[in-house]
N, C-alpha and C. Protein backbone atom coordinates (compact mmCIF):
# COMPACT_ATOMS: atom_id res chain seq x y z
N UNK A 1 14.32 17.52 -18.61
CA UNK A 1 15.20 18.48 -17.99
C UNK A 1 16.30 18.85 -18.98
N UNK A 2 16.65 20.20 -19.07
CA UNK A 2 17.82 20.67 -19.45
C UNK A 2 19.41 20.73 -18.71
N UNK A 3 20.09 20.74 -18.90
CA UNK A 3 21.17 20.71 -17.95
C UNK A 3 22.66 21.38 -18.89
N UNK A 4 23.17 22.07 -18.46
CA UNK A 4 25.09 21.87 -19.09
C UNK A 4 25.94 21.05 -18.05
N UNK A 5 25.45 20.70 -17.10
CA UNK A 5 26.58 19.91 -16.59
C UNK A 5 26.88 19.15 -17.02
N UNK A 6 28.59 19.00 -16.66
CA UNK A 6 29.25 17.78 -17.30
C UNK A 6 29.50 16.12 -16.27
N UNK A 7 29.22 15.71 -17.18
CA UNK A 7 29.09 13.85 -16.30
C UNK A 7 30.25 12.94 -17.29
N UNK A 8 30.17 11.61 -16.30
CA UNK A 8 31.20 10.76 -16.89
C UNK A 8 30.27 9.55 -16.93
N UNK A 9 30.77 8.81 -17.71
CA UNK A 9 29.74 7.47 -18.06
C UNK A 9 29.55 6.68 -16.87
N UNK A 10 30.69 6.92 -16.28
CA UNK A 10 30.22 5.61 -14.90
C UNK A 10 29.37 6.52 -13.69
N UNK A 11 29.18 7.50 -13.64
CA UNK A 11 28.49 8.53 -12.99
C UNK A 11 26.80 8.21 -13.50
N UNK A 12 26.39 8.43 -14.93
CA UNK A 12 25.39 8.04 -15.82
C UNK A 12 24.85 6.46 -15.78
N UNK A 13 25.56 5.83 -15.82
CA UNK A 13 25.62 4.23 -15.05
C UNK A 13 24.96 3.74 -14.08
N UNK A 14 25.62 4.75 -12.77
CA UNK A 14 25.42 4.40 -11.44
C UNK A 14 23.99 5.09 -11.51
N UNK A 15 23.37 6.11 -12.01
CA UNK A 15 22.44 6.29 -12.25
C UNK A 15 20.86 5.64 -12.21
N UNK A 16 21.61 5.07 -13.74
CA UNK A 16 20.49 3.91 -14.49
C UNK A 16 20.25 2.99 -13.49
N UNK A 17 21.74 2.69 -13.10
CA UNK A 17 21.15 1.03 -12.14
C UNK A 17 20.01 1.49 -10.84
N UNK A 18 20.48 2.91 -10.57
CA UNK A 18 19.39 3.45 -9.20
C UNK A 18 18.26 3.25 -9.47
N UNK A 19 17.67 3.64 -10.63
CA UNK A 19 16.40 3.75 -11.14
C UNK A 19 15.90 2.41 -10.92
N UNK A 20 16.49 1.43 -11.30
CA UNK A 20 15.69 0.24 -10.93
C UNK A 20 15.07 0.16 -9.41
N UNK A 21 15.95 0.49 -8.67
CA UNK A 21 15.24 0.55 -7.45
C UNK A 21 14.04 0.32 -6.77
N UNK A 22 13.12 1.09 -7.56
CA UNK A 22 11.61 1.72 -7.56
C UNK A 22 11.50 2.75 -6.54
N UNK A 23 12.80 3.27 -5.75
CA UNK A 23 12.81 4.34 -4.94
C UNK A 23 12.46 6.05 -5.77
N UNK A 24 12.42 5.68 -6.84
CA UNK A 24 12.07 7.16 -7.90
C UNK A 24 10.62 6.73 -8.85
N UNK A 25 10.29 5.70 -8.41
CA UNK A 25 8.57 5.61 -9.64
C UNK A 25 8.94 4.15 -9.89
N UNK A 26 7.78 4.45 -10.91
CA UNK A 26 7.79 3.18 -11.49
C UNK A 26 8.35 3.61 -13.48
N UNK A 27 9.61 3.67 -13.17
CA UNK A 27 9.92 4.34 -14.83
C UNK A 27 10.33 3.00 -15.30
N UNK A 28 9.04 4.07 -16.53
CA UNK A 28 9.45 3.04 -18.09
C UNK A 28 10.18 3.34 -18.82
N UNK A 29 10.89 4.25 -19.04
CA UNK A 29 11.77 4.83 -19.94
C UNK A 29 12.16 6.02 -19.76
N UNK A 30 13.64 6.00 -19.59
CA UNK A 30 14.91 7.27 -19.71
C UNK A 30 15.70 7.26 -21.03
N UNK A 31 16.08 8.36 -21.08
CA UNK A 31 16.77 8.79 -22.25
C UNK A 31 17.58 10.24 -21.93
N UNK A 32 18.72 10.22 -22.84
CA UNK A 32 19.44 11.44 -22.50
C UNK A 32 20.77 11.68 -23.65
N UNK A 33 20.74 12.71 -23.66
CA UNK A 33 21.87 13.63 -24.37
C UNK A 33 22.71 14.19 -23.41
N UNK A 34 24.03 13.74 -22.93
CA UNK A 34 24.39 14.58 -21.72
C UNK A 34 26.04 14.94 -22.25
N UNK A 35 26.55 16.20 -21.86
CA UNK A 35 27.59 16.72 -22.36
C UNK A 35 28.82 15.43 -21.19
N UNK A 36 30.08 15.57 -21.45
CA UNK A 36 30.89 14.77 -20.55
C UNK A 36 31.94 15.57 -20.29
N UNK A 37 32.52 15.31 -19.18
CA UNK A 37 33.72 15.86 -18.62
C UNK A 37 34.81 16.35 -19.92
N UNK A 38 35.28 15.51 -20.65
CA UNK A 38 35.68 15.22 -21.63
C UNK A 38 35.73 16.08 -23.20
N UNK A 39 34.53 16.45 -22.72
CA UNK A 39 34.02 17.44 -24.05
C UNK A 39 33.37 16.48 -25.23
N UNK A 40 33.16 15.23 -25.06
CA UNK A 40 31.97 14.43 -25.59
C UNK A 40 30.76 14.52 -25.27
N UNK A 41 30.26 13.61 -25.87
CA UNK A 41 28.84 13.72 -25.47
C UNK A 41 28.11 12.62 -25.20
N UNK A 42 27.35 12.23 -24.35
CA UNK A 42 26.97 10.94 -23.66
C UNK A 42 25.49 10.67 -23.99
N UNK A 43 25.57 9.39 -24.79
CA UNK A 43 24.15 9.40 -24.95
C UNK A 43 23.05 7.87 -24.17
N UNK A 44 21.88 7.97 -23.75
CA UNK A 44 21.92 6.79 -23.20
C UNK A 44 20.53 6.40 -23.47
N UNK A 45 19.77 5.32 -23.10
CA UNK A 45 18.23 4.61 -23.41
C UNK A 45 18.08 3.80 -22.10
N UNK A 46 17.21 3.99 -21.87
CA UNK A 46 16.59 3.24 -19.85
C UNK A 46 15.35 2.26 -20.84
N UNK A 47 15.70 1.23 -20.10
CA UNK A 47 14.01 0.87 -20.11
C UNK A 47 14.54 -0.22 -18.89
N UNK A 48 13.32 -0.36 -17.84
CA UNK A 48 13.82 -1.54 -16.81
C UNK A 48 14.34 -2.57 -16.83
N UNK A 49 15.77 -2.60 -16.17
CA UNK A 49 16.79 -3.78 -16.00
C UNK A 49 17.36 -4.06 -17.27
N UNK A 50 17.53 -2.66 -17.78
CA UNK A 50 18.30 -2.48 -18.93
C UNK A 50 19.07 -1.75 -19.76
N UNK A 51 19.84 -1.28 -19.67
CA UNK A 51 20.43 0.29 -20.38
C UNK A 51 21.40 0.04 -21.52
N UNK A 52 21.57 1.19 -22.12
CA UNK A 52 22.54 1.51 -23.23
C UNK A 52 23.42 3.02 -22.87
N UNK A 53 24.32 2.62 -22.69
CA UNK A 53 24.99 4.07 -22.27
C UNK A 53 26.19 4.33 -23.95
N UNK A 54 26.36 5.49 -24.61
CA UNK A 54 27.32 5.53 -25.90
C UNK A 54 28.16 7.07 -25.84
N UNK A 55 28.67 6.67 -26.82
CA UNK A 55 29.03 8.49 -27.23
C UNK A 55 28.77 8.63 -28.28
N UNK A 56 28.48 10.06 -28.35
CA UNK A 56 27.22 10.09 -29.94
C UNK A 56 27.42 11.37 -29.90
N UNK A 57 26.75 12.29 -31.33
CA UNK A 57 27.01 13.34 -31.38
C UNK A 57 26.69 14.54 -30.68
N UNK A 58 27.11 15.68 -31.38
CA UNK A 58 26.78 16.75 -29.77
C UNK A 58 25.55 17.49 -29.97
N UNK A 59 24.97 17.77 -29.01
CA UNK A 59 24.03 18.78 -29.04
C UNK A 59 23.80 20.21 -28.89
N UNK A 60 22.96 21.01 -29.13
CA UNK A 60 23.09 22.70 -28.31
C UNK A 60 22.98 22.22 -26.44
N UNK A 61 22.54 21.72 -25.68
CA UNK A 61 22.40 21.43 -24.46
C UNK A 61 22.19 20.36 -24.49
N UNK A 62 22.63 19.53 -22.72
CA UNK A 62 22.33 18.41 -22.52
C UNK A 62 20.72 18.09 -21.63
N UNK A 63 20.02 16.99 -22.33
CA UNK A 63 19.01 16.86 -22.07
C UNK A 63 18.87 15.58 -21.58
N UNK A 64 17.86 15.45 -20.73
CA UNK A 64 17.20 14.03 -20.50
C UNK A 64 15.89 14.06 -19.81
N UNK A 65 15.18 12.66 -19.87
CA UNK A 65 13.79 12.88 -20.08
C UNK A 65 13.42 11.83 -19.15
N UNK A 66 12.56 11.06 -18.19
CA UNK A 66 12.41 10.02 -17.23
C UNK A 66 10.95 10.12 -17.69
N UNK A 67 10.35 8.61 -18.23
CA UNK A 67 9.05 8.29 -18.40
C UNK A 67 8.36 7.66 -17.12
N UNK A 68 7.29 7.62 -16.43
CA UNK A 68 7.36 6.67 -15.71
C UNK A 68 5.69 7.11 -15.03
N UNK A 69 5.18 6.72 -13.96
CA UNK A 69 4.39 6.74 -13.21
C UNK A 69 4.67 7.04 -11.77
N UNK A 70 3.70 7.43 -10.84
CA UNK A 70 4.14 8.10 -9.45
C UNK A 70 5.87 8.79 -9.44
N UNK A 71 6.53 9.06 -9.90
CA UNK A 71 7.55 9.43 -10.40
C UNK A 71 8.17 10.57 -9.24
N UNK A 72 9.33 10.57 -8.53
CA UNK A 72 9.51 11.02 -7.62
C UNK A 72 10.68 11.90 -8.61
N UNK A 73 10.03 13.30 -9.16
CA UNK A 73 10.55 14.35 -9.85
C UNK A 73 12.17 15.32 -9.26
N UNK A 74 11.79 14.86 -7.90
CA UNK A 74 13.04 16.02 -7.41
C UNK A 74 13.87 14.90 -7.02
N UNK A 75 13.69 13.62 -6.82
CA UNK A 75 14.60 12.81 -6.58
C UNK A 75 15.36 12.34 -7.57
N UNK A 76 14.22 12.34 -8.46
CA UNK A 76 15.21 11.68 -10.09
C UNK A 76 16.38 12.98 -10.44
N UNK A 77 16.14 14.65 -10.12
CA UNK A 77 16.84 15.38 -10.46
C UNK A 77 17.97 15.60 -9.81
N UNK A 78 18.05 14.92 -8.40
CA UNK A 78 19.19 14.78 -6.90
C UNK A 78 20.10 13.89 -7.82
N UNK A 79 19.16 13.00 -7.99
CA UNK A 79 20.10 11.57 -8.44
C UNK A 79 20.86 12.31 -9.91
N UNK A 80 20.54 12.11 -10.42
CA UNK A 80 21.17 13.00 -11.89
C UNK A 80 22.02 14.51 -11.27
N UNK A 81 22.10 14.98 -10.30
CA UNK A 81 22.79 16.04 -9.68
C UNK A 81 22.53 17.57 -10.58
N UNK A 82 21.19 17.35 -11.44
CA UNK A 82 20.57 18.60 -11.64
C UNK A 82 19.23 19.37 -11.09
């Protein structure tokens, strides 16, 4: 997914930890480039019961990507609020 919205790390956070859930798939791996409130840029790595959330450099748009199986597509995009 593409996105310009702007997010804050603990927003991106609360996120990651959802995903564990298994209420959105069975994901193996997230990743993302996301712009921030702030005018930074938020960068992060999923893999189950595990994350890296940073600030890193900027991009033309903010992106992120959900690997996974049975993968509940419009929920992962609710949850992320794109």
């Amino acid at each position: 997914m593409e996105t310009a919205k702007k997010f804050d790390k603990a927003a991106i956070e609360a996120a990651l930890r959802e995903l564990d859930t298994g209420k959105y798939g069975a994901i193996l791996r997230a990743k993302g480039i996301l712009p921030a409130a702030d005018g930074s840029w938020i960068h992060f790595d999923y893999v189950p019961e595990e994350y890296n959330v940073r600030t890193g450099s900027a991009d033309i748009t903010g992106k992120l990507c959900v690997i996974g199986s049975k993968l509940d597509e419009a929920g992962v995009a609710a949850l992320f609020g794109v």
